[in-house]
C-alpha atoms as a PDB file:
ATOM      1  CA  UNK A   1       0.000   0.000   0.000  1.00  0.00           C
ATOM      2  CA  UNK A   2       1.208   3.270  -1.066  1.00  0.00           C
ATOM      3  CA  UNK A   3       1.520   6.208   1.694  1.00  0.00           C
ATOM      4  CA  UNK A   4      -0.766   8.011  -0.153  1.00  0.00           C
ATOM      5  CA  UNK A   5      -3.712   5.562  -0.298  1.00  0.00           C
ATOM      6  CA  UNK A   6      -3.537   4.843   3.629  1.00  0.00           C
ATOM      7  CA  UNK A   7      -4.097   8.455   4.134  1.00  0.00           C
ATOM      8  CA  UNK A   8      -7.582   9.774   4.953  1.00  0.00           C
ATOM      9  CA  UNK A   9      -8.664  12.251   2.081  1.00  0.00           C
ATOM     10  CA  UNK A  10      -9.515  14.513   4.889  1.00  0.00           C
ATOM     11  CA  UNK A  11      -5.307  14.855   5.512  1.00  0.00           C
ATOM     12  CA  UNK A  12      -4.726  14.882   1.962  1.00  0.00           C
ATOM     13  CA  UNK A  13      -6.595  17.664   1.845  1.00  0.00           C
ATOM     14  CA  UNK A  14      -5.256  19.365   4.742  1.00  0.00           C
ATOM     15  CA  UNK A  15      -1.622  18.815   3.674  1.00  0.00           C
ATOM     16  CA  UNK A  16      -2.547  20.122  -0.109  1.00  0.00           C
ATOM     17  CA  UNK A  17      -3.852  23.282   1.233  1.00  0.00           C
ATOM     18  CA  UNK A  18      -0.847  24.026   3.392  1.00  0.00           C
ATOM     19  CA  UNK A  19       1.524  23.552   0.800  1.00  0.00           C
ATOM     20  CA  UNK A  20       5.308  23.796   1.582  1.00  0.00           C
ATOM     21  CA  UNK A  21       5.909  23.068   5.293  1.00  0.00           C
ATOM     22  CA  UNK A  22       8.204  22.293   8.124  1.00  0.00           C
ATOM     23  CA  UNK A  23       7.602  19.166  10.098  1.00  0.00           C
ATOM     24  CA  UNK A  24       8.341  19.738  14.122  1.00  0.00           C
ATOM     25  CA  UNK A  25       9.679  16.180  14.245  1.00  0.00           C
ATOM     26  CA  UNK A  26      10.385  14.091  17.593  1.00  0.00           C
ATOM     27  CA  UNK A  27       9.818  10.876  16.342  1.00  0.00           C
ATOM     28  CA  UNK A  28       7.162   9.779  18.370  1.00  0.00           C
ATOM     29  CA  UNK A  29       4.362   8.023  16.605  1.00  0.00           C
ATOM     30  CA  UNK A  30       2.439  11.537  15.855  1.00  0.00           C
ATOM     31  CA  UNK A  31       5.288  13.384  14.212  1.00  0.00           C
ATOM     32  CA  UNK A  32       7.361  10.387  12.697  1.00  0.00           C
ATOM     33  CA  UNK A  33       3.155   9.752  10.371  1.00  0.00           C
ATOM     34  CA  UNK A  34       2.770  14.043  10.226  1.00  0.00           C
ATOM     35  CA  UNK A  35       6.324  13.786   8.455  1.00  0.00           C
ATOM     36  CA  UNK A  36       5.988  10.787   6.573  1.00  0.00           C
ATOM     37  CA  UNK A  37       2.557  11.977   4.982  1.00  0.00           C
ATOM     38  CA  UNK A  38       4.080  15.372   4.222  1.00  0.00           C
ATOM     39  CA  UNK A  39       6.356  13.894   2.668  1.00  0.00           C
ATOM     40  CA  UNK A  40       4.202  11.715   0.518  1.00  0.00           C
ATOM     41  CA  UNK A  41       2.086  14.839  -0.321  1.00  0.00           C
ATOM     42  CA  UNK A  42       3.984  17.937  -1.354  1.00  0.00           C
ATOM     43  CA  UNK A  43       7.404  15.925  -1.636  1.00  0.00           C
ATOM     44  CA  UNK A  44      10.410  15.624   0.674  1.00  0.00           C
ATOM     45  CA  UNK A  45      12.006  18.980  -0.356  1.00  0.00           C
ATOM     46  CA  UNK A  46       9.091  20.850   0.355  1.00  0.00           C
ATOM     47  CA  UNK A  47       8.800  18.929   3.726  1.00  0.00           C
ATOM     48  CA  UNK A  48      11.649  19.133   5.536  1.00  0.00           C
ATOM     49  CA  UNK A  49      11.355  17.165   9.412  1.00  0.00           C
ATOM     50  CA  UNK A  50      13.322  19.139  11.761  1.00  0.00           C
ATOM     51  CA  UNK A  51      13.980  17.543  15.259  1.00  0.00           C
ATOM     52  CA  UNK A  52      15.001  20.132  18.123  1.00  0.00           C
ATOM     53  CA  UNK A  53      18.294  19.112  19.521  1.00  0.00           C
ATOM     54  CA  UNK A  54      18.431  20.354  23.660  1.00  0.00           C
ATOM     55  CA  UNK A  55      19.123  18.632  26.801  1.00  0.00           C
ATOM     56  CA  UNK A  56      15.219  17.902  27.132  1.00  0.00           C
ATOM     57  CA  UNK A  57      15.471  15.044  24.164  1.00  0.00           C
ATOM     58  CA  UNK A  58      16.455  11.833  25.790  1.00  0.00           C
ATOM     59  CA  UNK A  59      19.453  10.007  23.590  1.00  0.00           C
ATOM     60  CA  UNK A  60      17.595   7.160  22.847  1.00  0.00           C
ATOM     61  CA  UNK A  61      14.622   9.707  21.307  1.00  0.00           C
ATOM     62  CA  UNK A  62      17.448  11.100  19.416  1.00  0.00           C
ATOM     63  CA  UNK A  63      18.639   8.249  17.841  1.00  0.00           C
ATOM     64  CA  UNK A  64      15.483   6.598  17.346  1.00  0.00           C
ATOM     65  CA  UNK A  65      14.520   9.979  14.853  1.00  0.00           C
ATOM     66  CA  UNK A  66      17.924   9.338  13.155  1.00  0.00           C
ATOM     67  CA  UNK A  67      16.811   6.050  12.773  1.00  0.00           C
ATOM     68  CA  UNK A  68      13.124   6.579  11.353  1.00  0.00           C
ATOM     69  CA  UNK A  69      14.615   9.664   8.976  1.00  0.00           C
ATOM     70  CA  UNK A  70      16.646   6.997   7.257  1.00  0.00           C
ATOM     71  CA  UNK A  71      13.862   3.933   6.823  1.00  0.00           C
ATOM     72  CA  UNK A  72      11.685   6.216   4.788  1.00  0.00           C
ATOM     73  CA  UNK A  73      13.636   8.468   3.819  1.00  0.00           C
ATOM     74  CA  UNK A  74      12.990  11.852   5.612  1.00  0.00           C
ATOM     75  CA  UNK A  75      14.354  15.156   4.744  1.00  0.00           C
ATOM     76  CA  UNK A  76      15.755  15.608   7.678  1.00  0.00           C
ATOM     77  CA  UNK A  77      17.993  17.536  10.029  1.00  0.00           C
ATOM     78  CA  UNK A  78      18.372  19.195  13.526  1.00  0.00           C
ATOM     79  CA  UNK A  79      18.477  22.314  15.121  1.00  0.00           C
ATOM     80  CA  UNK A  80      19.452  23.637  18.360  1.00  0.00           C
ATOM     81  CA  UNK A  81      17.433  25.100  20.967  1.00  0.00           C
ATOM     82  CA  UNK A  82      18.164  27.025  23.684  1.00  0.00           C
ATOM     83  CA  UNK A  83      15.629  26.976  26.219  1.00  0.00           C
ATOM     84  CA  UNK A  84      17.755  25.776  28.893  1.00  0.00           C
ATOM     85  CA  UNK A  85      19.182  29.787  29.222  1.00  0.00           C
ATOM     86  CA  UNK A  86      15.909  31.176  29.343  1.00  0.00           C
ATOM     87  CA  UNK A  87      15.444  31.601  33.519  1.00  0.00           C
ATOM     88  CA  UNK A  88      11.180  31.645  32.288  1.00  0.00           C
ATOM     89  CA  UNK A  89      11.826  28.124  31.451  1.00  0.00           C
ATOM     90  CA  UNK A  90      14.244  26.829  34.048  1.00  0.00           C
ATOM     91  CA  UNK A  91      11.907  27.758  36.814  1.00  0.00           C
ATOM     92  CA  UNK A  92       9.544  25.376  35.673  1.00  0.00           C
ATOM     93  CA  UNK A  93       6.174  27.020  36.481  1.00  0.00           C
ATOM     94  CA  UNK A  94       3.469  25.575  34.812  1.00  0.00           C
ATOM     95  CA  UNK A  95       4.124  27.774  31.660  1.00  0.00           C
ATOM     96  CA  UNK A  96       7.218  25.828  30.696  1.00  0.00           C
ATOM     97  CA  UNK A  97       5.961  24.171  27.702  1.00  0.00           C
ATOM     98  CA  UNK A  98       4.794  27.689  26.362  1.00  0.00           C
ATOM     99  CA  UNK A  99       8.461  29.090  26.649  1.00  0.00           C
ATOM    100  CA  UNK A 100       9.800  26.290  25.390  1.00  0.00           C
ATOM    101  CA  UNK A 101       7.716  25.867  22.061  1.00  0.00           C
ATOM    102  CA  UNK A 102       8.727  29.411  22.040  1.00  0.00           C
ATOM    103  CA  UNK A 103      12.309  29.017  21.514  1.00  0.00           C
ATOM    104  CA  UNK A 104      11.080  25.697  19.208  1.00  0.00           C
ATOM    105  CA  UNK A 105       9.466  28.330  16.921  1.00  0.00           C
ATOM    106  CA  UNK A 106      12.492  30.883  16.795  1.00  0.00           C
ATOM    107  CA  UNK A 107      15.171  28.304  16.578  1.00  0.00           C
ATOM    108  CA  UNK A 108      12.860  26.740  13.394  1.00  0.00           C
ATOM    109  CA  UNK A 109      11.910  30.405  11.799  1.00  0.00           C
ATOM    110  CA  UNK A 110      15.279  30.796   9.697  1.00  0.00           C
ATOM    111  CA  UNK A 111      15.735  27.568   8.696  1.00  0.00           C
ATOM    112  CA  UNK A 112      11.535  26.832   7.994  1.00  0.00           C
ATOM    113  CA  UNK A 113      10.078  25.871   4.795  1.00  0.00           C
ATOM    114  CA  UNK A 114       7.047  27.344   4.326  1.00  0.00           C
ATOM    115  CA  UNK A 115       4.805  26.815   7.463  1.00  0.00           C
ATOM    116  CA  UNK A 116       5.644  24.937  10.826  1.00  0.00           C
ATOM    117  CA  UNK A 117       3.353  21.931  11.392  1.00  0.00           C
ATOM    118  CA  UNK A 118       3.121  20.010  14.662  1.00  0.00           C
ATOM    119  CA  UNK A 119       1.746  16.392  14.859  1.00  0.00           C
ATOM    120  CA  UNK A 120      -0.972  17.225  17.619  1.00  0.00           C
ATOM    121  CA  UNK A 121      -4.273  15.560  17.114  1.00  0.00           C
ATOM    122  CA  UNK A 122      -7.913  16.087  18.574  1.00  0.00           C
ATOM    123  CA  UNK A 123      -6.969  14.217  22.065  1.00  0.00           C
ATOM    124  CA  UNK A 124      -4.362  16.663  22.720  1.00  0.00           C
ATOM    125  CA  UNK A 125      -6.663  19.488  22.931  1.00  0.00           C
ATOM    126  CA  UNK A 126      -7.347  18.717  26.202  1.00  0.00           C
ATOM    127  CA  UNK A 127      -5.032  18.698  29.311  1.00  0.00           C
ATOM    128  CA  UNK A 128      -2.647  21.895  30.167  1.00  0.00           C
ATOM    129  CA  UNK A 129      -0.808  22.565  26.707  1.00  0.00           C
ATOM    130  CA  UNK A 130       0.541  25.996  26.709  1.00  0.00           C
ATOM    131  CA  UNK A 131       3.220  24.872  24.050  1.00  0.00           C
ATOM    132  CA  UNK A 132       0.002  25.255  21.501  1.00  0.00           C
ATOM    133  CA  UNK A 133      -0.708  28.472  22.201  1.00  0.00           C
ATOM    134  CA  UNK A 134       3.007  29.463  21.535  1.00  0.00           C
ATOM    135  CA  UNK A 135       3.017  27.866  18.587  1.00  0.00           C
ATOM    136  CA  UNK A 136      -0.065  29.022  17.192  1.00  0.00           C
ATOM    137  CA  UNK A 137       0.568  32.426  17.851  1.00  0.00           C
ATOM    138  CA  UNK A 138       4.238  32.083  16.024  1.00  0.00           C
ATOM    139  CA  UNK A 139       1.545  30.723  12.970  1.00  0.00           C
ATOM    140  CA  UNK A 140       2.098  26.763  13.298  1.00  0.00           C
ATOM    141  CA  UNK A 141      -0.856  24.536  12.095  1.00  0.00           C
ATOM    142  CA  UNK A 142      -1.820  21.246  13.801  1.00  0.00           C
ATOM    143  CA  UNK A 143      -3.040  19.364  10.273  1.00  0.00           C
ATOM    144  CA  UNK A 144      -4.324  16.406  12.417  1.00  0.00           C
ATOM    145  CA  UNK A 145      -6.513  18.741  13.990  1.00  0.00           C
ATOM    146  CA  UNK A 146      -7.800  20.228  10.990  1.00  0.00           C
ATOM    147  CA  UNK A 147      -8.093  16.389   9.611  1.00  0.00           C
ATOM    148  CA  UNK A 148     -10.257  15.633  12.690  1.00  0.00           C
ATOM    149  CA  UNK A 149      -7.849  12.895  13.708  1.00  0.00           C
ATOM    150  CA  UNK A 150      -7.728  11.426  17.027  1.00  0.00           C
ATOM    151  CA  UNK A 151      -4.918   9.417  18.714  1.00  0.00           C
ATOM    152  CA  UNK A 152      -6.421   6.299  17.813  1.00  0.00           C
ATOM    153  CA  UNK A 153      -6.845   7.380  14.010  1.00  0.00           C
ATOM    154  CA  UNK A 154      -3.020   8.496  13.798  1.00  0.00           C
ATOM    155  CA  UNK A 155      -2.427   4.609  15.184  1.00  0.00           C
ATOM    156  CA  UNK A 156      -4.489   3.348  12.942  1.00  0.00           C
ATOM    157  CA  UNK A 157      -2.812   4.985   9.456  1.00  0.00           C
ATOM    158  CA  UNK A 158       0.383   4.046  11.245  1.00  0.00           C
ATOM    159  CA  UNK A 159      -0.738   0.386  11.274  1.00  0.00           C
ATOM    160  CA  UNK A 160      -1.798   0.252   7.520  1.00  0.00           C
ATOM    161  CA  UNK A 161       1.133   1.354   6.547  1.00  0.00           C
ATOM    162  CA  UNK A 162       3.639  -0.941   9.344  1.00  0.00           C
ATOM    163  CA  UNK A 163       5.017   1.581  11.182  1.00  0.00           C
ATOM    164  CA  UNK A 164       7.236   0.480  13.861  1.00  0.00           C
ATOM    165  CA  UNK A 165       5.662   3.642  15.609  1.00  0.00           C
ATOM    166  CA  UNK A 166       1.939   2.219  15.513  1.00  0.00           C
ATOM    167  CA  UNK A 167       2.221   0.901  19.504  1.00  0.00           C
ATOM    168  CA  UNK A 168       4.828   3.031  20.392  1.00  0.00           C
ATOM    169  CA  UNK A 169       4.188   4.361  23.680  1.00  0.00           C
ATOM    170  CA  UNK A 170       4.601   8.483  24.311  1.00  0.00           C
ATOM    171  CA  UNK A 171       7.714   9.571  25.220  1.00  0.00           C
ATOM    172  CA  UNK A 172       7.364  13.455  25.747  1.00  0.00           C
ATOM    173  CA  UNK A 173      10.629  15.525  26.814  1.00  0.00           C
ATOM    174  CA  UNK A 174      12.073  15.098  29.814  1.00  0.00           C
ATOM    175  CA  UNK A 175      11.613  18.292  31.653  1.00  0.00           C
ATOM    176  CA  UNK A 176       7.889  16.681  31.982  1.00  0.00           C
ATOM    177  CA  UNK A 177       9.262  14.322  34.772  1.00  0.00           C
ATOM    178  CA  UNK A 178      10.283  17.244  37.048  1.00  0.00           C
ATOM    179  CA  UNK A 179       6.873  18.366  39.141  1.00  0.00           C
ATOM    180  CA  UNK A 180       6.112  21.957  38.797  1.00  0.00           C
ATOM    181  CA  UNK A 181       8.315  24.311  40.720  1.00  0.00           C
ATOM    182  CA  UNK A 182      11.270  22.349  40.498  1.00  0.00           C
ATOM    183  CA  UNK A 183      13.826  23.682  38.563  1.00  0.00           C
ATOM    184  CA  UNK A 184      15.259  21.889  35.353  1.00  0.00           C
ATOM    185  CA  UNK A 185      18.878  21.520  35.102  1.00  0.00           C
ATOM    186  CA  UNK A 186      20.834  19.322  33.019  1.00  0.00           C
ATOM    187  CA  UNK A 187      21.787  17.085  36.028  1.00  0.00           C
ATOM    188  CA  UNK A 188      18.264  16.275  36.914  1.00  0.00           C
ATOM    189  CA  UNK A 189      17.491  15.625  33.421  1.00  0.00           C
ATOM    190  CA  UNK A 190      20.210  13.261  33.090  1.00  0.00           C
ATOM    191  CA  UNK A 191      19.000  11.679  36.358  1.00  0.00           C
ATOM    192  CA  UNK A 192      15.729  10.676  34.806  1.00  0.00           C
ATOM    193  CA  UNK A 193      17.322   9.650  31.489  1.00  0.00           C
ATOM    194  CA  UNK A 194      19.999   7.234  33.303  1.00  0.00           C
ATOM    195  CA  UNK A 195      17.112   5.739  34.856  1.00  0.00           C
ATOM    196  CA  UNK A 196      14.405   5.352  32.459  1.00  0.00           C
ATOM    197  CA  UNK A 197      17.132   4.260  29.892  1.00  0.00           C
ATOM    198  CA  UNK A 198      17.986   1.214  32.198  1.00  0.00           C
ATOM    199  CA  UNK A 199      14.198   0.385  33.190  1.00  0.00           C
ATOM    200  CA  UNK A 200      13.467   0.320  30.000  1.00  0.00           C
ATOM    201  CA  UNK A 201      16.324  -2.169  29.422  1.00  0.00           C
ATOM    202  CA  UNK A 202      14.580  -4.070  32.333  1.00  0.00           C
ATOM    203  CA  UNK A 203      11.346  -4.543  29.819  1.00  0.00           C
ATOM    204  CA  UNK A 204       9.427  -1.750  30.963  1.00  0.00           C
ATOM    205  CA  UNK A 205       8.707   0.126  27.380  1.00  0.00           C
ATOM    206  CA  UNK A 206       6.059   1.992  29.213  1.00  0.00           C
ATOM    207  CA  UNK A 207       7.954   4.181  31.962  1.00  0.00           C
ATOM    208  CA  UNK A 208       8.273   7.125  34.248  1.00  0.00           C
ATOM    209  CA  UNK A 209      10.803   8.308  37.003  1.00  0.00           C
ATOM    210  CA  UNK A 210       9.258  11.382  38.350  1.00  0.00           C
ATOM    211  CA  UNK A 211      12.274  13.364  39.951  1.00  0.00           C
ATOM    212  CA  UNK A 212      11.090  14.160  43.533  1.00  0.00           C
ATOM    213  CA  UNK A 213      14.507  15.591  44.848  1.00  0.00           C
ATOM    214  CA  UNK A 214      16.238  12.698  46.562  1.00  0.00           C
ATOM    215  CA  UNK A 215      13.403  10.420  45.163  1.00  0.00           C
ATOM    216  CA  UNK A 216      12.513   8.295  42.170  1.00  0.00           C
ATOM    217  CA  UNK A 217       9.438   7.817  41.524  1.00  0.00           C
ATOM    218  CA  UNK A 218       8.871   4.842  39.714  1.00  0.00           C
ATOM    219  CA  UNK A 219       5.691   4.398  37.239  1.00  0.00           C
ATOM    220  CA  UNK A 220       4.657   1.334  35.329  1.00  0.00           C
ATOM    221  CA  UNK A 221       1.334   0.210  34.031  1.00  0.00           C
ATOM    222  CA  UNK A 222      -0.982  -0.470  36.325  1.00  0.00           C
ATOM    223  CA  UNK A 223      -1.096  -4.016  34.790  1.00  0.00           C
ATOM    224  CA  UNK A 224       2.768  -4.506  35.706  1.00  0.00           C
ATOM    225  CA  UNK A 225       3.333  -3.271  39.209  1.00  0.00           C
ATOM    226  CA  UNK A 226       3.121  -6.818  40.939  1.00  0.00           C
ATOM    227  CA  UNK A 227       6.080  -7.587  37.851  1.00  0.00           C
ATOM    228  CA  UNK A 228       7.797  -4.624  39.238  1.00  0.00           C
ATOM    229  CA  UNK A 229       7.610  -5.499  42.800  1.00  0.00           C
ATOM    230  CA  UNK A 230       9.440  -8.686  42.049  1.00  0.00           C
ATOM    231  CA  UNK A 231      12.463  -7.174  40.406  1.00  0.00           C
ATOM    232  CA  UNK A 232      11.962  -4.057  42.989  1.00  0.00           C
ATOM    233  CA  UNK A 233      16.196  -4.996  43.879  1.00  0.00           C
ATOM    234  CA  UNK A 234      16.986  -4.545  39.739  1.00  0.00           C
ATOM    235  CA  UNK A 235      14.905  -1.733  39.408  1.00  0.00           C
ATOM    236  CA  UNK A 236      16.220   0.007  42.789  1.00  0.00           C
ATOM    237  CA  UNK A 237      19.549  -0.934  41.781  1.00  0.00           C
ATOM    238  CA  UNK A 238      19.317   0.785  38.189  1.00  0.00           C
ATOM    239  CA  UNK A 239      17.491   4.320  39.977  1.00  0.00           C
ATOM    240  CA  UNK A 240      19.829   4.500  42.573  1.00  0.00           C
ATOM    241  CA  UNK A 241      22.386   3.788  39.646  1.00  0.00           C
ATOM    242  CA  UNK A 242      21.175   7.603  38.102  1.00  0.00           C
ATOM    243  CA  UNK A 243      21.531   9.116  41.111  1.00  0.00           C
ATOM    244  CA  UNK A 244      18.617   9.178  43.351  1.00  0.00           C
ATOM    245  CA  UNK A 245      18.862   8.453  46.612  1.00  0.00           C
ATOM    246  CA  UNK A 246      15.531   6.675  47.456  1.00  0.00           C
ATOM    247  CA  UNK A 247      13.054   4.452  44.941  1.00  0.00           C
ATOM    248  CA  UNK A 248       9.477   4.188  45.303  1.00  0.00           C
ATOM    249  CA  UNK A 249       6.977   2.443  43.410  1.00  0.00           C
ATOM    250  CA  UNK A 250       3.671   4.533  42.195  1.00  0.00           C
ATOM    251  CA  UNK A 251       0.748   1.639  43.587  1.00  0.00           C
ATOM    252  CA  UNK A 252      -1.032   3.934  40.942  1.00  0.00           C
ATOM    253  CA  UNK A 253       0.462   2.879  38.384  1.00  0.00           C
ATOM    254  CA  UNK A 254       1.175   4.738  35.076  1.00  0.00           C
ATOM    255  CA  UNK A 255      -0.993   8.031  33.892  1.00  0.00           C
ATOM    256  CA  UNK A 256      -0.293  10.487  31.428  1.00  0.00           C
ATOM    257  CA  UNK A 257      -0.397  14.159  33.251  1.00  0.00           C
ATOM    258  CA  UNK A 258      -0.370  13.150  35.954  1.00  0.00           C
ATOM    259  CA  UNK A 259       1.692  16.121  37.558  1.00  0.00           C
ATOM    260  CA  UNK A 260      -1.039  18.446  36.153  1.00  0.00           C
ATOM    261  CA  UNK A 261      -2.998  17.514  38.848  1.00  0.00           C
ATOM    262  CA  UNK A 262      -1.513  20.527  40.408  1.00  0.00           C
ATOM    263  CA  UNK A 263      -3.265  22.883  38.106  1.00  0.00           C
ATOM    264  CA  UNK A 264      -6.328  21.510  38.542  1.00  0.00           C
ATOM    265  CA  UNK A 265      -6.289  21.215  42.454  1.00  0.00           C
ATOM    266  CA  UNK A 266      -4.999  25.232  42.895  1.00  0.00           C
ATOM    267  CA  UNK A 267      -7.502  25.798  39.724  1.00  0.00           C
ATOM    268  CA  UNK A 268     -10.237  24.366  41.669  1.00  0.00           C
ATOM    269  CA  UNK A 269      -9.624  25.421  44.953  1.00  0.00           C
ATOM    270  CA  UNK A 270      -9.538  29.043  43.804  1.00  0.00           C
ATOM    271  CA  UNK A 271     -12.278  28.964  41.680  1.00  0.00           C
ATOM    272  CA  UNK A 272     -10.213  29.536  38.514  1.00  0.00           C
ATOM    273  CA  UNK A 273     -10.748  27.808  34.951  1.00  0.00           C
ATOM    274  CA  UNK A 274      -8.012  25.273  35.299  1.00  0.00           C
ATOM    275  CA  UNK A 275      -6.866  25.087  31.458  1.00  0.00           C
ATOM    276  CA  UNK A 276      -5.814  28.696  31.221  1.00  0.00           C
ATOM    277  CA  UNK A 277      -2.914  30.257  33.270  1.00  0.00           C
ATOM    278  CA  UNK A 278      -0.627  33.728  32.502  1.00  0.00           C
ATOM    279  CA  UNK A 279       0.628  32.250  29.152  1.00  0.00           C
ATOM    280  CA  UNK A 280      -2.799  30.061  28.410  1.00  0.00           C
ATOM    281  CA  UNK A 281      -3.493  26.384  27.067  1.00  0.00           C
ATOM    282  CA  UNK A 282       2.306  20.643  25.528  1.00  0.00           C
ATOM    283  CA  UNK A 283       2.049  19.604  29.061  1.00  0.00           C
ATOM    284  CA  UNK A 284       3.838  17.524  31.875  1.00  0.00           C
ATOM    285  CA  UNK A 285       3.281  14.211  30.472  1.00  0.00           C
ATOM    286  CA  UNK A 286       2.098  12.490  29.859  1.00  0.00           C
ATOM    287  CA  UNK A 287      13.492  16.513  33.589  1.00  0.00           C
ATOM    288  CA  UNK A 288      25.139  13.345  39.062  1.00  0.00           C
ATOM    289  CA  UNK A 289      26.953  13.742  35.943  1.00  0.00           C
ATOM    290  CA  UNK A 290      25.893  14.342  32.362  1.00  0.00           C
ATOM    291  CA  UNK A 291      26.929  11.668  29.676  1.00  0.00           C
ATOM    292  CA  UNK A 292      29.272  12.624  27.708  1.00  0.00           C
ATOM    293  CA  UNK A 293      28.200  11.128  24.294  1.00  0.00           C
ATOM    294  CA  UNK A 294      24.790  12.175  24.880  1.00  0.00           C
ATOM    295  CA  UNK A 295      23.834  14.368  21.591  1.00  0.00           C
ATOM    296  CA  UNK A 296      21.393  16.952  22.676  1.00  0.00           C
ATOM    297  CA  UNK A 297      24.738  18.254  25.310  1.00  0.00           C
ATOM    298  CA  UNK A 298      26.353  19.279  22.711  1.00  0.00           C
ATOM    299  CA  UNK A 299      26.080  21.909  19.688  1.00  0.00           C
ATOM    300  CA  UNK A 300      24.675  21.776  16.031  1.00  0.00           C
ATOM    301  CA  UNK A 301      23.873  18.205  14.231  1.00  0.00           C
ATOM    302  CA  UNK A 302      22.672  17.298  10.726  1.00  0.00           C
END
């Protein structure tokens, strides 16, 4: 099946009427279809897929773009952002994503062909997303949004057409594991990346280590905590291993957002409309010693 014919007409559409365009690529199972159906539309000059290189973008995200621009044969390349200077972002209020999709958008303006797409679908609209707003108002478009696409629909084109994305779980930055009000600094990010890294070499595909200062906190599906109770000595082993002091086990289990629970409690507790805040309405998912051949710590790739 060609790309083209697994595509809704709806997207085809979409894609048509934007024309030349810039794919915000992470390689995650929205952006990795957005880019490949670009592509397959107005052609892979006119569709560039542009991954944003910072300490936010775990190594094994990195590589895993690298990997998926090369299989079908992506225009791509990287840029550099620099959100990790901007003090707006390194607080870590609960505007963070908007600054950083801000310095997404600037970073991408000179280099941009035509207009900045992001692979956000219908579900997404939800939640606390400020990184939307910045993009929007920089003049990004969200074609799976105009395309009426869910989450489930993006999976679904990914399955017709065999991506190795299809059942990929999300993997959004890493600044997302830090709670609110934490600062993000590249030691804390490297934290949770030395630790999800080797729980995820443990079998857990489906992972969190919320950084709670001295603390790991340690999220699996709901479905696998009595599995993760039995290896609780590996999987202490490999979080004390990044750094943390102390490993617990979230009885919760696994749930996108969950640190946006936050928002809504002060929301709701002051009477507030809990989606909006000083910058307005993408979220906190659902950030020892820095690795030295990790690729977002150092400068310009591609």
């Amino acid at each position: 099946m060609s790309v083209r014919d697994a595509l809704p007409q709806r997207l085809i559409d979409v894609l048509t009427d934007i024309g030349p365009m810039t794919v915000a690529y992470s390689g995650g199972v929205d952006s990795t279809l957005l880019a490949i159906a670009a592509t397959a539309v107005v052609g892979a000059e006119q569709a560039p897929a542009i991954t944003a290189v910072s300490p936010s973008l775990a190594s094994d995200d990195f590589d895993r773009c690298a990997e998926l621009a090369r299989d079908h044969e992506l225009n791509w390349r990287t840029v550099d952002t620099d959100e990790m200077t901007d003090e707006r972002y390194q607080v870590n209020d609960t505007d963070r994503c908007y600054w950083c999709k801000t310095h997404l958008m600037e970073a991408l303006e000179p280099v941009a062909v035509g207009t900045v797409v992001l692979g956000v679908n219908v579900d997404d609209l939800g939640d606390h997303r400020p990184g939307q707003q910045a993009a929007r108002e920089r003049g990004a478009r969200f074609p799976f949004v105009e395309a009426d696409m869910t989450k489930d629909d993006v999976r679904d084109v990914s399955r017709a057409l065999g991506l190795s994305t299809a059942e990929q779980p999300a993997s959004p930055c890493l600044s997302s594991r830090l709670p609110y009000g934490t600062p993000v600094t590249l030691g804390r990010l490297s934290q949770v990346e030395l630790a999800e890294r080797a729980l995820r070499r443990l079998g857990f595909d489906e992972v969190r280590v919320r950084h709670h200062d001295r603390l790991g906190l340690v999220e699996v599906p709901a479905e696998r905590i009595a599995e993760a109770a039995d290896l609780h000595d590996r999987i202490s082993d490999a979080v004390r291993g990044a750094g943390f002091d102390f490993v617990a086990l979230d009885l919760e289990g696994f749930a996108s957002g969950k640190l946006n629970r936050v928002i809504t409690d002060e929301a709701g507790a002051a009477g507030t409309d809990d989606t909006t805040n000083g910058s307005g309405t993408a979220g906190n998912d659902d950030g020892v010693g820095v690795s030295g051949d990790h690729p977002t710590r150092t400068t310009v790739r591609g």
